[in-house]
C-alpha atoms as a PDB file:
ATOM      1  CA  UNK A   1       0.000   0.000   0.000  1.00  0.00           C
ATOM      2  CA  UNK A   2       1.355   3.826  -0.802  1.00  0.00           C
ATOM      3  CA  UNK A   3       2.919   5.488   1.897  1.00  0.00           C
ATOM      4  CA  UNK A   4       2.703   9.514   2.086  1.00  0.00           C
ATOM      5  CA  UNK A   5       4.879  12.041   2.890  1.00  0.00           C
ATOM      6  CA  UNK A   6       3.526  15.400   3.931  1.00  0.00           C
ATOM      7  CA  UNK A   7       5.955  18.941   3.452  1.00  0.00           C
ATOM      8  CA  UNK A   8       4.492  22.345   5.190  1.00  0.00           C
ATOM      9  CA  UNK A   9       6.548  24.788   4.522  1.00  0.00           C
ATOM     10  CA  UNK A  10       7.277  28.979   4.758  1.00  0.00           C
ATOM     11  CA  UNK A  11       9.654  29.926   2.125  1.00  0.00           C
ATOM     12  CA  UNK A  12      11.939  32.651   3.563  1.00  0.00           C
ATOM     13  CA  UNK A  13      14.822  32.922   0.883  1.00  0.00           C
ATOM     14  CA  UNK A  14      13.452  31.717  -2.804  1.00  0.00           C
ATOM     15  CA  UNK A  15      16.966  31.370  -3.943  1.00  0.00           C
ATOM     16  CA  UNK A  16      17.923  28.911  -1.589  1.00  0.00           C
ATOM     17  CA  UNK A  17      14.460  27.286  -1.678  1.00  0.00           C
ATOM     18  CA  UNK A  18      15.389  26.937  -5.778  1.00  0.00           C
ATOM     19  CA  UNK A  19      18.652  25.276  -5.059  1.00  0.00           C
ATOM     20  CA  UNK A  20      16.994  23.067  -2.306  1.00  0.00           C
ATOM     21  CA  UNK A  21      14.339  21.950  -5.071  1.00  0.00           C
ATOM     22  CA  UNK A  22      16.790  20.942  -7.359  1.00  0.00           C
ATOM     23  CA  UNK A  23      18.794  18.525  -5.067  1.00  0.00           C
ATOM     24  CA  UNK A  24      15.630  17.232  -3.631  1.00  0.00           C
ATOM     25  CA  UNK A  25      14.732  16.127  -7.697  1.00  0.00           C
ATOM     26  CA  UNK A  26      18.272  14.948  -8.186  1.00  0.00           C
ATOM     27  CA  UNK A  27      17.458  12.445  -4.623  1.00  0.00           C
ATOM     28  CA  UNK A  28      14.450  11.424  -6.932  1.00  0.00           C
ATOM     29  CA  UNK A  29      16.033  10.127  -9.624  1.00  0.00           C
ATOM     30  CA  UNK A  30      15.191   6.506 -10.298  1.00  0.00           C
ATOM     31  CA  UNK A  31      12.545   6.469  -7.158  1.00  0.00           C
ATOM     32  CA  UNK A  32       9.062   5.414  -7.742  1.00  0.00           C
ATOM     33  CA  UNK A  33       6.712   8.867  -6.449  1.00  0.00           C
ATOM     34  CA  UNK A  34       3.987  11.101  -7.352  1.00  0.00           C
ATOM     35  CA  UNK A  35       3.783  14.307  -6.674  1.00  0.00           C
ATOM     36  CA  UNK A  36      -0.366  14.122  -5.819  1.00  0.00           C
ATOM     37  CA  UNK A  37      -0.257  17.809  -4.234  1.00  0.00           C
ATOM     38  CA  UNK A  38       2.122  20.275  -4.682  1.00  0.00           C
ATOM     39  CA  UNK A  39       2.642  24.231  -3.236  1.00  0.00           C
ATOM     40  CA  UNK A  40       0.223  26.882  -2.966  1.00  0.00           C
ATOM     41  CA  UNK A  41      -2.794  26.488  -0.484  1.00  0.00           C
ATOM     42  CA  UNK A  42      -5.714  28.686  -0.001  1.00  0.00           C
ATOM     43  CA  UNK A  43      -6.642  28.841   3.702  1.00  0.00           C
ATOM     44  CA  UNK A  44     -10.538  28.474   4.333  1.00  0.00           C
ATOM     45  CA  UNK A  45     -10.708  27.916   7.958  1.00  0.00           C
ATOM     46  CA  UNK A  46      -7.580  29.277  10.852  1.00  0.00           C
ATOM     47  CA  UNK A  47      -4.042  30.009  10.339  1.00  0.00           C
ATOM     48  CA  UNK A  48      -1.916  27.127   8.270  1.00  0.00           C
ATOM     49  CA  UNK A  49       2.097  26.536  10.127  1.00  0.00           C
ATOM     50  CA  UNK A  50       2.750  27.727   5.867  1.00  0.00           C
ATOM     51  CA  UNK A  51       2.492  28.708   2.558  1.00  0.00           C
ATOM     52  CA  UNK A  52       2.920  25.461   0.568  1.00  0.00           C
ATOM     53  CA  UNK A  53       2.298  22.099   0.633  1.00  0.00           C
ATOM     54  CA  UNK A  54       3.719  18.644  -0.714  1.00  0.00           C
ATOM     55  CA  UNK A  55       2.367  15.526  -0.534  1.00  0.00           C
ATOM     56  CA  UNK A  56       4.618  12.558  -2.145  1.00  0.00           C
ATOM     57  CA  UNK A  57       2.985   9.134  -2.703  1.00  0.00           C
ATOM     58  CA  UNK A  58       5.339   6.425  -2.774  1.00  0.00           C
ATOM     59  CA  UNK A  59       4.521   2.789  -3.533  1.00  0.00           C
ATOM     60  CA  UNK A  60       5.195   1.494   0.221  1.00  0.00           C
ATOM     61  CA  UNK A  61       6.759   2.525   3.404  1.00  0.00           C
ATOM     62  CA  UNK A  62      10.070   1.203   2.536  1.00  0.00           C
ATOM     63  CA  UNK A  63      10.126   3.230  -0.775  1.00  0.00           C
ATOM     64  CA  UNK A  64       9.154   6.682   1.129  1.00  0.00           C
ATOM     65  CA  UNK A  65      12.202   6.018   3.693  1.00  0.00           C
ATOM     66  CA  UNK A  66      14.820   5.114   1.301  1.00  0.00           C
ATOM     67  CA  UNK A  67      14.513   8.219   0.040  1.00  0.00           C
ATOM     68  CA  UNK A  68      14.475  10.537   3.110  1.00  0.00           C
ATOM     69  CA  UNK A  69      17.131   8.708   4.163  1.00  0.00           C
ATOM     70  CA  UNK A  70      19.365   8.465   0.932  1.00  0.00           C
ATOM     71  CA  UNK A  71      22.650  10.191   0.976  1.00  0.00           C
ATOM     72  CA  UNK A  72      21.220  12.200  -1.552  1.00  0.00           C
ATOM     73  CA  UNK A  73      17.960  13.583   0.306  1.00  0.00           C
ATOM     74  CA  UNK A  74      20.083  14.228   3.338  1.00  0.00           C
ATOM     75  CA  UNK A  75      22.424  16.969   1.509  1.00  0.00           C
ATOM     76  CA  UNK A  76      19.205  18.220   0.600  1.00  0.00           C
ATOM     77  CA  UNK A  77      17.411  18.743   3.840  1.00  0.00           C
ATOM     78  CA  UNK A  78      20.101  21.541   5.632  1.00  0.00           C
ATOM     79  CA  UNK A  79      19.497  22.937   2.495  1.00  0.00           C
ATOM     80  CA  UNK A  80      15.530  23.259   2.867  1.00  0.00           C
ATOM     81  CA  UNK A  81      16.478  24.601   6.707  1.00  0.00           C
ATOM     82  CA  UNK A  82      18.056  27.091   5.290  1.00  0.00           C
ATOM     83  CA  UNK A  83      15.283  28.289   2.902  1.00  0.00           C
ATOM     84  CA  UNK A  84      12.405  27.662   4.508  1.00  0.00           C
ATOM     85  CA  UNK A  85      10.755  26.470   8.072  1.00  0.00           C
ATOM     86  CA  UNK A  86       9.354  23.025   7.244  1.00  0.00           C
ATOM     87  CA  UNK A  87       7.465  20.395   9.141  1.00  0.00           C
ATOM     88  CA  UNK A  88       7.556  17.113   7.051  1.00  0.00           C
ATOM     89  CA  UNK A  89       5.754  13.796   8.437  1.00  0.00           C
ATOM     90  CA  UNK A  90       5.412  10.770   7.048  1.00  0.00           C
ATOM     91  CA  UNK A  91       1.768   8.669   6.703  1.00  0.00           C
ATOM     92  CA  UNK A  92       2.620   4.614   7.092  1.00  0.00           C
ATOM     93  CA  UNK A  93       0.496   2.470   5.351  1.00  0.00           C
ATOM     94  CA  UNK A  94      -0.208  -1.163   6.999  1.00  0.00           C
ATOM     95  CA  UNK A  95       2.222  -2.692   5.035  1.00  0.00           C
ATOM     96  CA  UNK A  96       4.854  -2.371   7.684  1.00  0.00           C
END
């Protein structure tokens, strides 16, 4: 079953967001994932912890945490700190 990871972020320097993006797409390379929502967000109800939102679908839980944890994804992520505050969490599916 797909496994989901969830990004909530506030962009604070677009530059280094854009240079975070494009590791984070190099991390991809070769991974099975879908983008199913990506970046703006309209608020309709309180105040949202940020701007844009990511949700990755991956095929399974062991999929979703290869990535995050691949050598690649971590040169990535003190590059998203530096850009942008960003809560990420992952949804497990049953398949363990």
């Amino acid at each position: 079953m797909a496994s989901y990871i969830l990004s909530v972020m506030q962009k604070h320097d677009l530059d280094k967001y854009a240079e975070y993006s494009a590791q984070g797409f190099v991390s991809l390379d070769g991974m099975a994932f879908e983008v199913t929502v990506g970046e703006g967000i309209e608020p309709l109800e309180g105040t949202p912890p940020g701007s844009s939102v990511v949700i990755m679908k991956f095929p399974d839980n062991d999929t979703a945490m290869r990535w995050y944890r691949s050598d690649a994804y971590q040169k990535a992520i003190p590059m998203r700190h530096a850009a942008a505050d960003t809560a990420f969490v992952v949804h497990f599916t049953d398949d363990k």
